[in-house]
N, C-alpha and C. Protein backbone atom coordinates (compact mmCIF):
# COMPACT_ATOMS: atom_id res chain seq x y z
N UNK A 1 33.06 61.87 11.90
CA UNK A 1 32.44 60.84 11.08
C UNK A 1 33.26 59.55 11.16
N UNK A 2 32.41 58.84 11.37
CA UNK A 2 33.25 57.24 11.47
C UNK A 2 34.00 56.58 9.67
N UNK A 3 35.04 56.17 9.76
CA UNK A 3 35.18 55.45 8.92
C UNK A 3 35.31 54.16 8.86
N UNK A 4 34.83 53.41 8.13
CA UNK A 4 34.79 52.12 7.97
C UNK A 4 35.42 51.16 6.48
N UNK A 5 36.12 50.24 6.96
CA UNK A 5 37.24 50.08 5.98
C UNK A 5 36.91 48.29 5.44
N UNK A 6 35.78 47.81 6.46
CA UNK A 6 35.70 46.51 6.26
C UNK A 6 34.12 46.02 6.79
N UNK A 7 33.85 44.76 6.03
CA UNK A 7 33.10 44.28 6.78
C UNK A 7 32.83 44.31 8.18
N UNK A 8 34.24 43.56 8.65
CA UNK A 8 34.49 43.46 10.17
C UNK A 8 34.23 44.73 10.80
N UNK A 9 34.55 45.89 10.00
CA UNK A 9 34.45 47.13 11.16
C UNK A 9 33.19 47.48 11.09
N UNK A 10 32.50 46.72 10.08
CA UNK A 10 30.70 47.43 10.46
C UNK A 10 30.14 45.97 11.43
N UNK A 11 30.67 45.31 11.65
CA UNK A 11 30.24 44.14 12.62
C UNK A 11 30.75 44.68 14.22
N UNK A 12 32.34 45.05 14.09
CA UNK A 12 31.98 45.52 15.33
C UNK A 12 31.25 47.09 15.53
N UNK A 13 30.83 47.89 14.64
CA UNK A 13 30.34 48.72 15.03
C UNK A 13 28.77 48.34 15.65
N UNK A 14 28.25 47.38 14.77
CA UNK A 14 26.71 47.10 14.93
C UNK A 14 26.55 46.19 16.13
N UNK A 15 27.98 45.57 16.85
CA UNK A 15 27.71 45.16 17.80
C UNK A 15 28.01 46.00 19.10
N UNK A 16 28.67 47.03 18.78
CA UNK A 16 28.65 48.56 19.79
C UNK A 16 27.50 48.98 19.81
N UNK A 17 26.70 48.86 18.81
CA UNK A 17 25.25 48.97 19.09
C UNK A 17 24.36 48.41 19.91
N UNK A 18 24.22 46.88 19.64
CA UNK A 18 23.81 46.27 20.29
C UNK A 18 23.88 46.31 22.08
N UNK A 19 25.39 46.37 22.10
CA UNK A 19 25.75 46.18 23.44
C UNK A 19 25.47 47.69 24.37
N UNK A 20 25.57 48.59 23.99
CA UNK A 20 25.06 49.75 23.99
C UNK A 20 23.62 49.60 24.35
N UNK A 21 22.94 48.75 23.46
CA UNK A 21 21.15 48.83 23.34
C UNK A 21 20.96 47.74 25.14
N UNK A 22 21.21 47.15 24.90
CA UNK A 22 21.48 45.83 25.92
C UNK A 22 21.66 46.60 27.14
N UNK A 23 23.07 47.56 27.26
CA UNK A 23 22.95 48.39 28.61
C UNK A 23 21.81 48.94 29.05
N UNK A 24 21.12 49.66 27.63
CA UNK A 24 20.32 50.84 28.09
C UNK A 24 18.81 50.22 28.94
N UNK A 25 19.13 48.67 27.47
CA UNK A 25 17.87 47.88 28.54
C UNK A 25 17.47 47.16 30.47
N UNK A 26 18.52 47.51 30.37
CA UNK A 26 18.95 47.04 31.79
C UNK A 26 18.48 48.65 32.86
N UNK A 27 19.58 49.33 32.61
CA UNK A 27 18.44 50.15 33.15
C UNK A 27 17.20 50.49 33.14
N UNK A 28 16.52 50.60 31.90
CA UNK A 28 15.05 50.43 32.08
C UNK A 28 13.87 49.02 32.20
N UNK A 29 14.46 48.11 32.17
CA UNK A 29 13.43 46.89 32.17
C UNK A 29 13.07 46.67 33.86
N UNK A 30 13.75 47.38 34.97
CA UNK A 30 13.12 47.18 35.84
C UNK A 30 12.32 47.95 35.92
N UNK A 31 12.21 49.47 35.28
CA UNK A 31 11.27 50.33 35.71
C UNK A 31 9.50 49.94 35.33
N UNK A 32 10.01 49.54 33.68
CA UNK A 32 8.57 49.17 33.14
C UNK A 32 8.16 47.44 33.63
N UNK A 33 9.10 46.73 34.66
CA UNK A 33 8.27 45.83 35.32
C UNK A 33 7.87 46.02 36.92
N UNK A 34 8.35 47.30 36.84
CA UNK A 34 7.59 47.88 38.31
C UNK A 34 6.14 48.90 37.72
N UNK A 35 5.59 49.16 36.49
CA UNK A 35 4.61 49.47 36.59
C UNK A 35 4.14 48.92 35.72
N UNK A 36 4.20 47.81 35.58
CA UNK A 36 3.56 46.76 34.94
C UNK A 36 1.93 46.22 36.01
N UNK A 37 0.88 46.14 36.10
CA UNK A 37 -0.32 45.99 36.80
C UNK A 37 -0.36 44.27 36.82
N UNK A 38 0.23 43.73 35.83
CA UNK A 38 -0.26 42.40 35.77
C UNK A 38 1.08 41.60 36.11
N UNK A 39 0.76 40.69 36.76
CA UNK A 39 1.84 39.95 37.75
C UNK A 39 2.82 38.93 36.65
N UNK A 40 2.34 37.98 35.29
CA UNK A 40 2.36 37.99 34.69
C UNK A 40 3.91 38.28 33.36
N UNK A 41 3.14 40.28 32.84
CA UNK A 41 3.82 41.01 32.64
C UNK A 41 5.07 40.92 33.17
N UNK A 42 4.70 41.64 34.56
CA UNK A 42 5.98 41.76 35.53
C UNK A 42 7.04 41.28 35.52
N UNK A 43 6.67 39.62 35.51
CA UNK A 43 7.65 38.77 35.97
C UNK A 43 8.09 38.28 33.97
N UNK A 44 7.76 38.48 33.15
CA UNK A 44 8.28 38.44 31.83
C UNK A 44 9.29 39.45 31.71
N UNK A 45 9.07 40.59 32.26
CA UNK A 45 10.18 41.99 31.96
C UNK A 45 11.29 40.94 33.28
N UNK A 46 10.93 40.64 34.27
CA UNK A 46 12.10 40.43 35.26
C UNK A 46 13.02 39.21 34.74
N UNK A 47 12.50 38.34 33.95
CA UNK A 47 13.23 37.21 33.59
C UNK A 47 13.68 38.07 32.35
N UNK A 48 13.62 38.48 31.53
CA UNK A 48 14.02 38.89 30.25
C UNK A 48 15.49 39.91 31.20
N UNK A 49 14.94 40.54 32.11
CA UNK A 49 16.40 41.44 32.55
C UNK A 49 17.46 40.41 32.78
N UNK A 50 17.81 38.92 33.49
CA UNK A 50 18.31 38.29 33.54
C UNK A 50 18.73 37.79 32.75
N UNK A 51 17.99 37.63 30.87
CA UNK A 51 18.55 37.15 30.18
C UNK A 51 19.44 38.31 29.10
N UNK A 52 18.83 39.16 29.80
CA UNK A 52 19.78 40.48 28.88
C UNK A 52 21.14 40.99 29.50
N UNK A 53 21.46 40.21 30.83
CA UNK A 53 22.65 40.29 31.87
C UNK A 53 23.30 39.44 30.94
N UNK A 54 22.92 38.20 30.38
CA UNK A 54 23.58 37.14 29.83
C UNK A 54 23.56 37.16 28.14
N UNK A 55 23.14 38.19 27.63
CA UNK A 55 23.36 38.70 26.77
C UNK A 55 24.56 39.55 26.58
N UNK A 56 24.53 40.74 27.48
CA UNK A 56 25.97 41.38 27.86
C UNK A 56 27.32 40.62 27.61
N UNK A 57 26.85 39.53 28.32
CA UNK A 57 27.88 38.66 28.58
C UNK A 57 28.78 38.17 27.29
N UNK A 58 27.58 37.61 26.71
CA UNK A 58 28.04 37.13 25.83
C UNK A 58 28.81 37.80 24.34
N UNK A 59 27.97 39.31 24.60
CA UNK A 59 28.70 40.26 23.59
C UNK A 59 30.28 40.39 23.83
N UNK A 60 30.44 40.47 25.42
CA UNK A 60 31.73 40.88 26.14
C UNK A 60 32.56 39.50 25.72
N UNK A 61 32.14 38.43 25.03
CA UNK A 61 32.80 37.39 25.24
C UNK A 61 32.94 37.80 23.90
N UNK A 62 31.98 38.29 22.64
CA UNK A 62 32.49 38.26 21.47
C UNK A 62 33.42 39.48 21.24
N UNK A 63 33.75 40.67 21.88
CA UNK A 63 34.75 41.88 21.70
C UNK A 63 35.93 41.08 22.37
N UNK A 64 35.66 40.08 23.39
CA UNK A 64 37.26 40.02 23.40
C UNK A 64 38.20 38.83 22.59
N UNK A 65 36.93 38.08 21.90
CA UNK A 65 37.82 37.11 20.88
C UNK A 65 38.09 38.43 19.60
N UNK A 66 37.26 39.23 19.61
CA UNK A 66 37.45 40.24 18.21
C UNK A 66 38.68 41.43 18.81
N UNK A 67 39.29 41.57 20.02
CA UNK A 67 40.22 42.33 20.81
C UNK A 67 39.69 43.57 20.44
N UNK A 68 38.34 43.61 20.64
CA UNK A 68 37.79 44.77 20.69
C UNK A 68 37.04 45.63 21.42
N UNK A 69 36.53 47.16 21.79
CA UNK A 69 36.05 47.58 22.98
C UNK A 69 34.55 47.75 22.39
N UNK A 70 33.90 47.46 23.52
CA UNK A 70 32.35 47.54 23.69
C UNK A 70 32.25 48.85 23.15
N UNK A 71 32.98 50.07 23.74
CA UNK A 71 32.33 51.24 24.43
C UNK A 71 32.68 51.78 22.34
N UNK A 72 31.66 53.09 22.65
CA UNK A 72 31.70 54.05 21.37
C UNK A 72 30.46 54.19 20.71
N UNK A 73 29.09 53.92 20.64
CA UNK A 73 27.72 53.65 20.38
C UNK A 73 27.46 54.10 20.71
N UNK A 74 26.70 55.38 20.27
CA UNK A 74 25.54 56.27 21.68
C UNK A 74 24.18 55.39 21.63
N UNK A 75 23.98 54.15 20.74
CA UNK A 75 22.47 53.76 20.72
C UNK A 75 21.67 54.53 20.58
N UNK A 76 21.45 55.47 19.81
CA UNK A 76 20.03 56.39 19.35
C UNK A 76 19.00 55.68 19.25
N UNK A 77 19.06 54.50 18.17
CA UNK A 77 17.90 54.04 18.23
C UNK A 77 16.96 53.05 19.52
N UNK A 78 17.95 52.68 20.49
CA UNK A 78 17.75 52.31 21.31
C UNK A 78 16.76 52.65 22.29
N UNK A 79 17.79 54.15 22.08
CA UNK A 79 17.42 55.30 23.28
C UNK A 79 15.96 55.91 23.20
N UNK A 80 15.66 56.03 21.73
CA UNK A 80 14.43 56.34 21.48
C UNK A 80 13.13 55.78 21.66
N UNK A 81 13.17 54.09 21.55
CA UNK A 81 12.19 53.10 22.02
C UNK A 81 12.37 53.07 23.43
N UNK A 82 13.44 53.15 24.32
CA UNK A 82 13.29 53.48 25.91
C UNK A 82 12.20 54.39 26.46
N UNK A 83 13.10 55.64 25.47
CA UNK A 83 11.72 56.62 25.86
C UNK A 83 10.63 56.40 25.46
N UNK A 84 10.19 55.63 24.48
CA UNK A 84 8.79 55.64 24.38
C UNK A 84 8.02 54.74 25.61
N UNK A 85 9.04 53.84 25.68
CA UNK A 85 8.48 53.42 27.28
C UNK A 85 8.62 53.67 28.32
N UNK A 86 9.23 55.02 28.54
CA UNK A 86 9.28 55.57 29.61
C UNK A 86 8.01 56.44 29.91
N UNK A 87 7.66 56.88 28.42
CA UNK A 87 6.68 57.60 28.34
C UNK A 87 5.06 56.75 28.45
N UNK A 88 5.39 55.44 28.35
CA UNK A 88 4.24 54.28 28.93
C UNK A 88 3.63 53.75 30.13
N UNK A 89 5.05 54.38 30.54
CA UNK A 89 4.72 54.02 32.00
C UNK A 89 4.61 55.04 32.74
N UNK A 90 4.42 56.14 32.45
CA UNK A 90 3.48 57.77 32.91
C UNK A 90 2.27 57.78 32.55
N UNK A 91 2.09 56.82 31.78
CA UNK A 91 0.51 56.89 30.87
C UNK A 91 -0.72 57.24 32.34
N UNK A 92 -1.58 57.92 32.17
CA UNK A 92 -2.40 57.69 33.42
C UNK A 92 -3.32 56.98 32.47
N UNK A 93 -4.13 55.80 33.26
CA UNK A 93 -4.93 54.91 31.98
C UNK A 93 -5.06 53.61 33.27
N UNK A 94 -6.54 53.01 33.17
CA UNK A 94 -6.88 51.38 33.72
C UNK A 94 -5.17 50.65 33.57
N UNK A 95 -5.34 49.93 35.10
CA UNK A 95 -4.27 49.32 34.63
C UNK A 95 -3.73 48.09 33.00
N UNK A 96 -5.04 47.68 32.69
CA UNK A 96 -4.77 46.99 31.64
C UNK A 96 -4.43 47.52 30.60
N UNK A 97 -4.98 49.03 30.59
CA UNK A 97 -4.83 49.46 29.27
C UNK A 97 -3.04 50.08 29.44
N UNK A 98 -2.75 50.26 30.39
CA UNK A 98 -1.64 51.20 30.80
C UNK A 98 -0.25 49.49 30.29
N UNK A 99 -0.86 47.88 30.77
CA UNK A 99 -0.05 46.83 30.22
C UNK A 99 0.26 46.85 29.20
N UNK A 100 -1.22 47.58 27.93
CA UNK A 100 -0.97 47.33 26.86
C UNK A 100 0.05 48.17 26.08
N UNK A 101 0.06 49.22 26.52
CA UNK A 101 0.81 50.17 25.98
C UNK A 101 2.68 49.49 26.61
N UNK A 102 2.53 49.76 27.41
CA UNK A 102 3.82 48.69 27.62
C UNK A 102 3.97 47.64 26.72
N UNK A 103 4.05 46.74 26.74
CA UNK A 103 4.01 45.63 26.01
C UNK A 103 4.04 46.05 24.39
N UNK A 104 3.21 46.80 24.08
CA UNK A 104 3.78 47.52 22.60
C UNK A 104 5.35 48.05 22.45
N UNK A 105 5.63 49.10 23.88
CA UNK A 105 6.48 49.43 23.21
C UNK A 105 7.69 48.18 23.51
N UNK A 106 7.79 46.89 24.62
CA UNK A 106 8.47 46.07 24.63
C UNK A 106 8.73 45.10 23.20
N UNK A 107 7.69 45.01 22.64
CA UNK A 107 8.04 44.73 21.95
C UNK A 107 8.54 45.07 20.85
N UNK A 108 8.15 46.65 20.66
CA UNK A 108 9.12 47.10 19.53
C UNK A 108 10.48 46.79 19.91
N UNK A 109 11.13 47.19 21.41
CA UNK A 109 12.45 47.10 21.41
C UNK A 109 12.46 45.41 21.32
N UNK A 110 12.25 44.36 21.17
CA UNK A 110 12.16 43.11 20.71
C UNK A 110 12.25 42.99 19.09
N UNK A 111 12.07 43.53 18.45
CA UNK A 111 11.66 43.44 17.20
C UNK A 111 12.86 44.31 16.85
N UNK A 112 13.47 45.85 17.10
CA UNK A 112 14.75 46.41 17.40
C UNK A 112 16.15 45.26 17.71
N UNK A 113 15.90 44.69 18.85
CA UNK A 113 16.90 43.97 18.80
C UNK A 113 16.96 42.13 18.05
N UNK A 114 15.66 41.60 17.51
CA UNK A 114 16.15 41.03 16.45
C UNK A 114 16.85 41.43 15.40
N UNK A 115 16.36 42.59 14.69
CA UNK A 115 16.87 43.08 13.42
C UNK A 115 18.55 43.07 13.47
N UNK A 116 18.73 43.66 15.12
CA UNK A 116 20.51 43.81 14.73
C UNK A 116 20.81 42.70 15.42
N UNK A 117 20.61 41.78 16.07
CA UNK A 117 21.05 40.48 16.37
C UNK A 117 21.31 39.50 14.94
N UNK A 118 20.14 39.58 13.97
CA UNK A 118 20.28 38.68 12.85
C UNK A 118 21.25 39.55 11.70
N UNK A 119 21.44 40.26 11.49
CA UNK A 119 22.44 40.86 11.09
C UNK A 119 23.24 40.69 11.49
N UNK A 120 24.01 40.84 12.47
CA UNK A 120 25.46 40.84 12.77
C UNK A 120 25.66 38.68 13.55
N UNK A 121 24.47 37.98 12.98
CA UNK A 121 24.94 36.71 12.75
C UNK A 121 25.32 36.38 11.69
N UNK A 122 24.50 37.09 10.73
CA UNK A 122 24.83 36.91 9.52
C UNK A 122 26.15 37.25 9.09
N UNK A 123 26.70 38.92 9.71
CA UNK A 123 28.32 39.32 9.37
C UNK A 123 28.89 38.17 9.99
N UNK A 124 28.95 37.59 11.20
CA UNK A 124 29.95 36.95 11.96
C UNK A 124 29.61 35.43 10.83
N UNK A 125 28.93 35.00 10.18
CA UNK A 125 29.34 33.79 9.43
C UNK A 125 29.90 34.04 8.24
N UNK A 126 29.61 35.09 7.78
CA UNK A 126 30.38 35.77 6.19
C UNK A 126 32.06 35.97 6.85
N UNK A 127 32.12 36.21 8.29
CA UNK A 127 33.52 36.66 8.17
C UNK A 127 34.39 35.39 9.02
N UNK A 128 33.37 34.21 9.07
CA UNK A 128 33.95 32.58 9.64
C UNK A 128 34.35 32.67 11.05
N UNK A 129 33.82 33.79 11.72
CA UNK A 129 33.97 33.38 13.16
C UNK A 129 32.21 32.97 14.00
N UNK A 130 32.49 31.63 13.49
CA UNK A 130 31.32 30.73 14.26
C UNK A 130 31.06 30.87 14.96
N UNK A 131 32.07 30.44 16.68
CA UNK A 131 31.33 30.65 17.55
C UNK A 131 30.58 32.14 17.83
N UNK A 132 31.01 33.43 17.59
CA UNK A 132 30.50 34.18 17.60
C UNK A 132 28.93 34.43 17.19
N UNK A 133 28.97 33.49 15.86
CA UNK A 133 27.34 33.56 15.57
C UNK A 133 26.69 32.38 15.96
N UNK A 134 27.24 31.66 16.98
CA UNK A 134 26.25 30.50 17.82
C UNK A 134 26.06 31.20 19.07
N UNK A 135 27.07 32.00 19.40
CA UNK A 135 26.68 33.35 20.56
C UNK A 135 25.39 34.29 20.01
N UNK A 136 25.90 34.88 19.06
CA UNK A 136 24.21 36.01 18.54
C UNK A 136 23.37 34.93 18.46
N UNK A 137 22.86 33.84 17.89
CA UNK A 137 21.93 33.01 17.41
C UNK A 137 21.42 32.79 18.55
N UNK A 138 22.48 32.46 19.86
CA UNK A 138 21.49 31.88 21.12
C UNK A 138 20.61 33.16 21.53
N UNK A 139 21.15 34.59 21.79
CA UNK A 139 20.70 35.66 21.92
C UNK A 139 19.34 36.06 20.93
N UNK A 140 19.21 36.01 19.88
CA UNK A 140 18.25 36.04 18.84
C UNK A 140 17.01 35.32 19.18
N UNK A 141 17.82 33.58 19.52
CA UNK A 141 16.51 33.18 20.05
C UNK A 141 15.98 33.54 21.28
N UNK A 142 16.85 34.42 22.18
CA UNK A 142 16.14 34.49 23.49
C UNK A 142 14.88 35.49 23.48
N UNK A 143 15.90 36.51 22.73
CA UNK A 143 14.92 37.66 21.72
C UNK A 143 13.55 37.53 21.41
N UNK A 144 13.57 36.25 20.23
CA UNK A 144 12.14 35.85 19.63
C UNK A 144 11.36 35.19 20.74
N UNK A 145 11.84 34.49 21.83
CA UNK A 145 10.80 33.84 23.08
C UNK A 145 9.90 35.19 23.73
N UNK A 146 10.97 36.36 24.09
CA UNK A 146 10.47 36.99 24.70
C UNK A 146 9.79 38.07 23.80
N UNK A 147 9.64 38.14 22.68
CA UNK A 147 8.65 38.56 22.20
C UNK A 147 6.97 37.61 21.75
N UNK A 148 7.60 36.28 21.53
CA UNK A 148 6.16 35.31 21.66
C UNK A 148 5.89 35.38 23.04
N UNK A 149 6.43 35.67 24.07
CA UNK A 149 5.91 35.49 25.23
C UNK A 149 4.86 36.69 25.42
N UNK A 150 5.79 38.25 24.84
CA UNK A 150 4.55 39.38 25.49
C UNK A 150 3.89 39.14 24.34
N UNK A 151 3.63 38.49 23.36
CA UNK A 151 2.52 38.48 22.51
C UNK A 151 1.09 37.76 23.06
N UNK A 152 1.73 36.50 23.82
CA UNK A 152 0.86 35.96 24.36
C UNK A 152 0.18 36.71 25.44
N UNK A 153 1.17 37.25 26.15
CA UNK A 153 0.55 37.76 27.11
C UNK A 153 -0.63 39.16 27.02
N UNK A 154 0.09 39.21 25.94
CA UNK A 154 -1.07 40.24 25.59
C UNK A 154 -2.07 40.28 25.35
N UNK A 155 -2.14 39.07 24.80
CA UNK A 155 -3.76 38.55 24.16
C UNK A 155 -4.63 38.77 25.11
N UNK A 156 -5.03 38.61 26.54
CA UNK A 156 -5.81 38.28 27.65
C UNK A 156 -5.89 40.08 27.83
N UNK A 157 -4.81 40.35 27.78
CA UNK A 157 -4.65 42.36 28.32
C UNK A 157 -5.25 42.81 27.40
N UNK A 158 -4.74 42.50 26.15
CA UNK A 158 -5.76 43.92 24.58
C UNK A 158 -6.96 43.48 25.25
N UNK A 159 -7.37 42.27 25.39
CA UNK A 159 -8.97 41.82 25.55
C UNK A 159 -9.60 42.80 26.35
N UNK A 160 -8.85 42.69 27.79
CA UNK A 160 -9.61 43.55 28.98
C UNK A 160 -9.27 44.93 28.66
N UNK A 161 -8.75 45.57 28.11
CA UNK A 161 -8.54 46.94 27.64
C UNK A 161 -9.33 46.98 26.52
N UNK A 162 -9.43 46.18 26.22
CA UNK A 162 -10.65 46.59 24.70
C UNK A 162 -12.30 47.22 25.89
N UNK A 163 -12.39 45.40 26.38
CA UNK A 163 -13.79 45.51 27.34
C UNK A 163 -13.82 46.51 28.11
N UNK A 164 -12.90 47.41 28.47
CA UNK A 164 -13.22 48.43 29.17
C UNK A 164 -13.60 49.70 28.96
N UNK A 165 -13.36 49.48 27.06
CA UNK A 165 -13.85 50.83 26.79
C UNK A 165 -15.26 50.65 26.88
């Protein structure tokens, strides 16, 4: 059982999370933009993997002003919205309808990683290390684009997956 003695140690724990979640996305965001049908899609999961490289980054930049290690997070909750899109992209289903289901579960893990992005901006200004939360904040917003983005994109996909029933 973990103990925790401070603020700070549930900030870096929740950012062992994060960074943890961030890995796991990397391995899977190419898979679900290789069976992604819509070109679109595709190329939203492929730019979002690039910005989740630079997400990494930037966590790695906040453990080492905090002289602290990434590693120790198994990401459960992470791991669990992966699989649900792993399990999306087995779907047998029209390709549109097979986008939509993707894109749901992308954006849950979007909506997953706001929650602990705005949290642990919030710890990093309660505990006065700024730049750290102008680091999460830029990340947060990259977060919220790429969830207005598959929202948009979805709009045109629910449509043709609706029309096809």
């Amino acid at each position: 059982m973990m103990r925790l003695e401070s603020l700070r140690d549930l900030f870096v724990e929740e950012l062992k999370g994060l960074y943890t979640a961030e890995k796991q996305l990397i391995r899977a965001l190419p898979r679900m933009a290789k069976a992604a049908a819509s070109d679109e899609l595709r190329m939203a999961m492929q730019e979002h993997l690039e910005e989740t490289e630079q997400q990494i980054d930037r966590l790695k930049t906040i453990f080492k002003e905090l002289e602290a290690s990434p590693r120790g997070n198994k990401g459960k909750s992470m791991k669990g919205l992966i699989d649900e899109s792993m399990e999306a992209i087995d779907i047998e289903a029209e390709p549109c309808l097979k986008d939509a289901a993707l894109i749901a579960t992308a954006q849950r893990v979007e909506h997953h990683e706001m929650a602990g992005y705005g949290t642990v901006r919030k710890y990093a200004h309660l505990l006065g290390l700024d730049e750290a939360a102008n680091l999460l904040q830029e990340t947060l917003d990259e977060e919220a684009a790429a969830d207005q983005r598959l929202g948009e994109i979805a709009q045109s996909i629910n449509e043709a997956a609706h029309a096809q029933a």
